[in-house]
N, C-alpha and C. Protein backbone atom coordinates (compact mmCIF):
# COMPACT_ATOMS: atom_id res chain seq x y z
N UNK A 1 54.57 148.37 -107.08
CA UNK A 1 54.50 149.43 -106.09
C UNK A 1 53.15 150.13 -106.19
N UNK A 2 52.81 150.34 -105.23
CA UNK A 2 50.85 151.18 -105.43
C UNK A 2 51.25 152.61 -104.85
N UNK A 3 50.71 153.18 -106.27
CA UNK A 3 50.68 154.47 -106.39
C UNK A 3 49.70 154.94 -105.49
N UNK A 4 50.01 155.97 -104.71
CA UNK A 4 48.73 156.10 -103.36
C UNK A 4 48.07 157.80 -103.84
N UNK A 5 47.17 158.29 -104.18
CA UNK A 5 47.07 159.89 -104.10
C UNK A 5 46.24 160.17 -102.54
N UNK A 6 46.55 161.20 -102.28
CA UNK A 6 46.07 162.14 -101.13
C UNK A 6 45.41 162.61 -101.26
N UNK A 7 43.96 162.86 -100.60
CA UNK A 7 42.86 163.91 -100.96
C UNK A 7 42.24 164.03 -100.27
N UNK A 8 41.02 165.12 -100.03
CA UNK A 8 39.94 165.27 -99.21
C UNK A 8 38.87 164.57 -99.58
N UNK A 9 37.60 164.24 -98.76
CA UNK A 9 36.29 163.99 -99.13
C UNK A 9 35.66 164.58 -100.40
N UNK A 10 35.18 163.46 -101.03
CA UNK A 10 34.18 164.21 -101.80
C UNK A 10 32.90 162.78 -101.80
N UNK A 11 32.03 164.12 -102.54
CA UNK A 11 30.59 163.26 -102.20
C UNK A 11 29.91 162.21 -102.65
N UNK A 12 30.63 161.15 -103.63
CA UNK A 12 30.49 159.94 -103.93
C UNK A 12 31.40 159.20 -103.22
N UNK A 13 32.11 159.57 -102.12
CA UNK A 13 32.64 158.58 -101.08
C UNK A 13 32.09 157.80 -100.08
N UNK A 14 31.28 158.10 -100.18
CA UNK A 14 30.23 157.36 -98.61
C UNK A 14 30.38 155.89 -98.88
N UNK A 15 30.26 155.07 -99.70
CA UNK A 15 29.93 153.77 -100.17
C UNK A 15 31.41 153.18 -99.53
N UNK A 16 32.52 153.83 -99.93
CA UNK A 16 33.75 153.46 -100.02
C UNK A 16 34.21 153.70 -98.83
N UNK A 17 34.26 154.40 -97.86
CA UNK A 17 34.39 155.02 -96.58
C UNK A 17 33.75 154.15 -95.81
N UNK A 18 32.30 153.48 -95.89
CA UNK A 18 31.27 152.39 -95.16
C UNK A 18 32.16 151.29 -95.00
N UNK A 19 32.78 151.28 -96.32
CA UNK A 19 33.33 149.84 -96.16
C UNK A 19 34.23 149.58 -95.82
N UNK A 20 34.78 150.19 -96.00
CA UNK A 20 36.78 150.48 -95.26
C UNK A 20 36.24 150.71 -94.08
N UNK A 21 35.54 151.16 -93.24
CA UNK A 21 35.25 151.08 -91.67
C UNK A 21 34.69 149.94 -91.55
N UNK A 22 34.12 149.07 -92.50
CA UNK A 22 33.22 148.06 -91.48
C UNK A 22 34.75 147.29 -91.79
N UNK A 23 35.68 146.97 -93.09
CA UNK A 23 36.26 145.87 -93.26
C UNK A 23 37.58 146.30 -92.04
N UNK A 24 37.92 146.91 -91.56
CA UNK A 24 38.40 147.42 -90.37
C UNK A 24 38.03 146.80 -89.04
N UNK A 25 36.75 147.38 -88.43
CA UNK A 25 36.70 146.90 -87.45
C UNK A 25 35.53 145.92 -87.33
N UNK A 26 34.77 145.57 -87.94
CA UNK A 26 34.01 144.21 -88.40
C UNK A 26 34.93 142.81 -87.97
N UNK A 27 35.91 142.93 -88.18
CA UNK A 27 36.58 141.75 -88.71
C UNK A 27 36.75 140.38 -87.49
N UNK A 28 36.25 141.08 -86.43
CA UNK A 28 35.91 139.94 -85.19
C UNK A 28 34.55 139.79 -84.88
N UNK A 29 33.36 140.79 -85.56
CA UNK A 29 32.12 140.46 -85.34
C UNK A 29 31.35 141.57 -84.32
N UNK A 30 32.56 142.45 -84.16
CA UNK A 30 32.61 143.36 -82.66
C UNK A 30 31.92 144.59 -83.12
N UNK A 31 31.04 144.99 -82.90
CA UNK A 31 31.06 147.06 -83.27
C UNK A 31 29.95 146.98 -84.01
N UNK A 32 29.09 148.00 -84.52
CA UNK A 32 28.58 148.39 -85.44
C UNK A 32 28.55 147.88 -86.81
N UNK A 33 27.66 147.28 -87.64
CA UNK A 33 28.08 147.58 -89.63
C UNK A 33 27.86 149.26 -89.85
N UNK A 34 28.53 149.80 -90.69
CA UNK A 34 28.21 150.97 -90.96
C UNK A 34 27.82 151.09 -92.38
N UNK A 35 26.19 151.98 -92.46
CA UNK A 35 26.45 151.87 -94.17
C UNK A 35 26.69 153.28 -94.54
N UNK A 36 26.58 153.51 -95.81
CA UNK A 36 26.57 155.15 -95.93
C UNK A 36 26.14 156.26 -95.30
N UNK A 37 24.52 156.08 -95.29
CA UNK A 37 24.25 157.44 -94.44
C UNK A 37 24.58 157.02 -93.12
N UNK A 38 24.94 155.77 -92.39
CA UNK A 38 25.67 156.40 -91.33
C UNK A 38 26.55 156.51 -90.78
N UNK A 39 27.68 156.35 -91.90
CA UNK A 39 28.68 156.82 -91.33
C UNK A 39 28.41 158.36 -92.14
N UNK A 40 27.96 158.82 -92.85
CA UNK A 40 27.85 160.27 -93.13
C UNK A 40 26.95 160.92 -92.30
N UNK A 41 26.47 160.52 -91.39
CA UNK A 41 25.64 161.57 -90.55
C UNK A 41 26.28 162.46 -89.69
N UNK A 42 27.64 161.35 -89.44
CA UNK A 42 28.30 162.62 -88.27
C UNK A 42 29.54 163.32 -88.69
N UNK A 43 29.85 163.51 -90.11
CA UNK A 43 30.63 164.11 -90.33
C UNK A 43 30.00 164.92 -91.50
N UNK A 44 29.51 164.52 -92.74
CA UNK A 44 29.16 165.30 -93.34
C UNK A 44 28.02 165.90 -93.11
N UNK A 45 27.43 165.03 -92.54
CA UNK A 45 25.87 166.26 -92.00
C UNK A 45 25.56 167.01 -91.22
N UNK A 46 27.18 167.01 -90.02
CA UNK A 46 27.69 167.67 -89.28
C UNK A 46 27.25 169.42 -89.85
N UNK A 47 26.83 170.58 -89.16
CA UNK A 47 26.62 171.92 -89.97
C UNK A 47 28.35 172.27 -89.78
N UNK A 48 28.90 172.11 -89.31
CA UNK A 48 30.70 172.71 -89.57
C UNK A 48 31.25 171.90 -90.15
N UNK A 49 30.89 170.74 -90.79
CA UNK A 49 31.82 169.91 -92.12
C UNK A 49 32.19 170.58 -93.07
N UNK A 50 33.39 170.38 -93.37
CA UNK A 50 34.47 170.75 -93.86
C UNK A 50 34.92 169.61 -95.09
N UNK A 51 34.98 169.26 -96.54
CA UNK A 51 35.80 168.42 -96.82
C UNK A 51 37.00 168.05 -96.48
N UNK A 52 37.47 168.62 -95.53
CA UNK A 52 39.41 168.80 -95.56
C UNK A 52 39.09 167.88 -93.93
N UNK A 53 38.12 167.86 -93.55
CA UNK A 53 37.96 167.19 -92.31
C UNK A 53 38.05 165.73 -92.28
N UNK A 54 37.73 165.06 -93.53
CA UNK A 54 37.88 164.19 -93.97
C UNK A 54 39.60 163.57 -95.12
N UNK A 55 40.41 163.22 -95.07
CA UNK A 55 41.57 163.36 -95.61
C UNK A 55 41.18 161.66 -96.03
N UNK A 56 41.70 161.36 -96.87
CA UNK A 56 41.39 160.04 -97.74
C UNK A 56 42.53 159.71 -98.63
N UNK A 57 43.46 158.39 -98.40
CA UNK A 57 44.48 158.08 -99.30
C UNK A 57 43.75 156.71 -99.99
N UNK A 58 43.88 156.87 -101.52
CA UNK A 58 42.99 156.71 -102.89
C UNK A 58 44.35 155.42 -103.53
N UNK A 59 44.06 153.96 -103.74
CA UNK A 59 45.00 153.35 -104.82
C UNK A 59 44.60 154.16 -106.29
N UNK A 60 46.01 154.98 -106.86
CA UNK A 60 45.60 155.12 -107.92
C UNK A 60 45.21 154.40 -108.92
N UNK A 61 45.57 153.46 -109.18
CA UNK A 61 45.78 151.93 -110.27
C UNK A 61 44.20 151.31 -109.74
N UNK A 62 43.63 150.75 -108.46
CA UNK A 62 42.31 150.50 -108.36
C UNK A 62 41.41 151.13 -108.26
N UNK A 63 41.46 152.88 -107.66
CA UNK A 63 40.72 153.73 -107.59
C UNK A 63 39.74 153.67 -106.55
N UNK A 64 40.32 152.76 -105.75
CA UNK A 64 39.37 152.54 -104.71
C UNK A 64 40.20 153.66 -103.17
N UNK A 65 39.42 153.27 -102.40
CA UNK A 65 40.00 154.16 -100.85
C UNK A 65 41.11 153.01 -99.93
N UNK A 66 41.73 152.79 -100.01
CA UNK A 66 42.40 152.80 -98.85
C UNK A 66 42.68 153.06 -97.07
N UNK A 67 42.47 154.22 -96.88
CA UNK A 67 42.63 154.70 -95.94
C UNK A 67 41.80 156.09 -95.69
N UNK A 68 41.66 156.48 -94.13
CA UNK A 68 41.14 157.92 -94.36
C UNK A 68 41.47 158.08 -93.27
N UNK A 69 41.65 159.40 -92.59
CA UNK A 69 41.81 159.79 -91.48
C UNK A 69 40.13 161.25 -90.99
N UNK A 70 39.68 160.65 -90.29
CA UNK A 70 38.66 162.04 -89.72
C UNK A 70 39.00 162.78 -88.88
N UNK A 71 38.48 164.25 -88.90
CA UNK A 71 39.22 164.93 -87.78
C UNK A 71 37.38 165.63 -87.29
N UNK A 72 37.48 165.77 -86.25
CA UNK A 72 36.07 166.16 -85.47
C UNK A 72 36.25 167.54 -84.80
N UNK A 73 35.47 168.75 -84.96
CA UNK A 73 36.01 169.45 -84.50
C UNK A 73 35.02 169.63 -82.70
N UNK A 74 36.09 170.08 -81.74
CA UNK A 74 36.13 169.97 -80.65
C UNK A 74 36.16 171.41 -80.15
N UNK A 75 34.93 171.90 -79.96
CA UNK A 75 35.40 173.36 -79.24
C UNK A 75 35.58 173.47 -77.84
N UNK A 76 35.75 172.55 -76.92
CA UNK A 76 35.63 172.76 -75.75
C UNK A 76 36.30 170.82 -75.37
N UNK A 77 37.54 171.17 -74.27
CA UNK A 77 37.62 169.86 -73.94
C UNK A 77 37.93 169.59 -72.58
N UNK A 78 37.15 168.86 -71.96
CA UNK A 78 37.75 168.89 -70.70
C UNK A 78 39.16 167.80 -70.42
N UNK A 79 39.77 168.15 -69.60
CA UNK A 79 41.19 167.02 -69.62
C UNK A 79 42.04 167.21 -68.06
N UNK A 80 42.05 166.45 -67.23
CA UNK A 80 42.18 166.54 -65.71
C UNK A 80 40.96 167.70 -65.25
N UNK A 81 40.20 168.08 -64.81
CA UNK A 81 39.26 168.82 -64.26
C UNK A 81 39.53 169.79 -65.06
N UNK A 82 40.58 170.43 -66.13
CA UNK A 82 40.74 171.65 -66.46
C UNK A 82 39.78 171.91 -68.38
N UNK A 83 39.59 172.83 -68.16
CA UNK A 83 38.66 172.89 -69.67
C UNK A 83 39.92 173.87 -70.61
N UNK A 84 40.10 173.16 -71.82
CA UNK A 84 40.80 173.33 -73.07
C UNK A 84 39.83 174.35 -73.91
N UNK A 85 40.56 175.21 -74.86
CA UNK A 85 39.56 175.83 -76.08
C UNK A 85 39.92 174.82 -77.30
């Protein structure tokens, strides 16, 4: 059974985060490679980054990343002609 922990970003993740996105959507040849700084340009170098913006599930037993979820923050959205806060 793989022990999974929950956590936010931290700043020796970039390497591990690159690769779990490229081995993701790479896998037909389609999209972008992403390496570290860029997939960190638009979230952590973002000036309103947040670690918690970043959420990351960790194999405890390999210590590697798994999974992550990003959240982007959006102050303004438009959606049918109408604008959201």
């Amino acid at each position: 059974m793989v022990k999974i922990n929950y956590r936010c970003y931290q700043e020796d993740d970039d390497q591990q985060l690159a690769d779990l996105y490229n081995l993701a959507f790479q896998m037909n040849g389609a999209g972008f490679v992403r390496t570290p700084k860029e997939w960190n340009w638009r979230y952590v170098q973002s000036p309103n980054f947040e670690p918690e913006m970043v959420q990351i599930a960790e194999d405890k037993d390999l210590n590697i990343i798994i999974g992550a979820v990003h959240v982007n923050l959006i102050e303004n959205l438009v959606f049918g002609h109408k604008q959201y806060p």
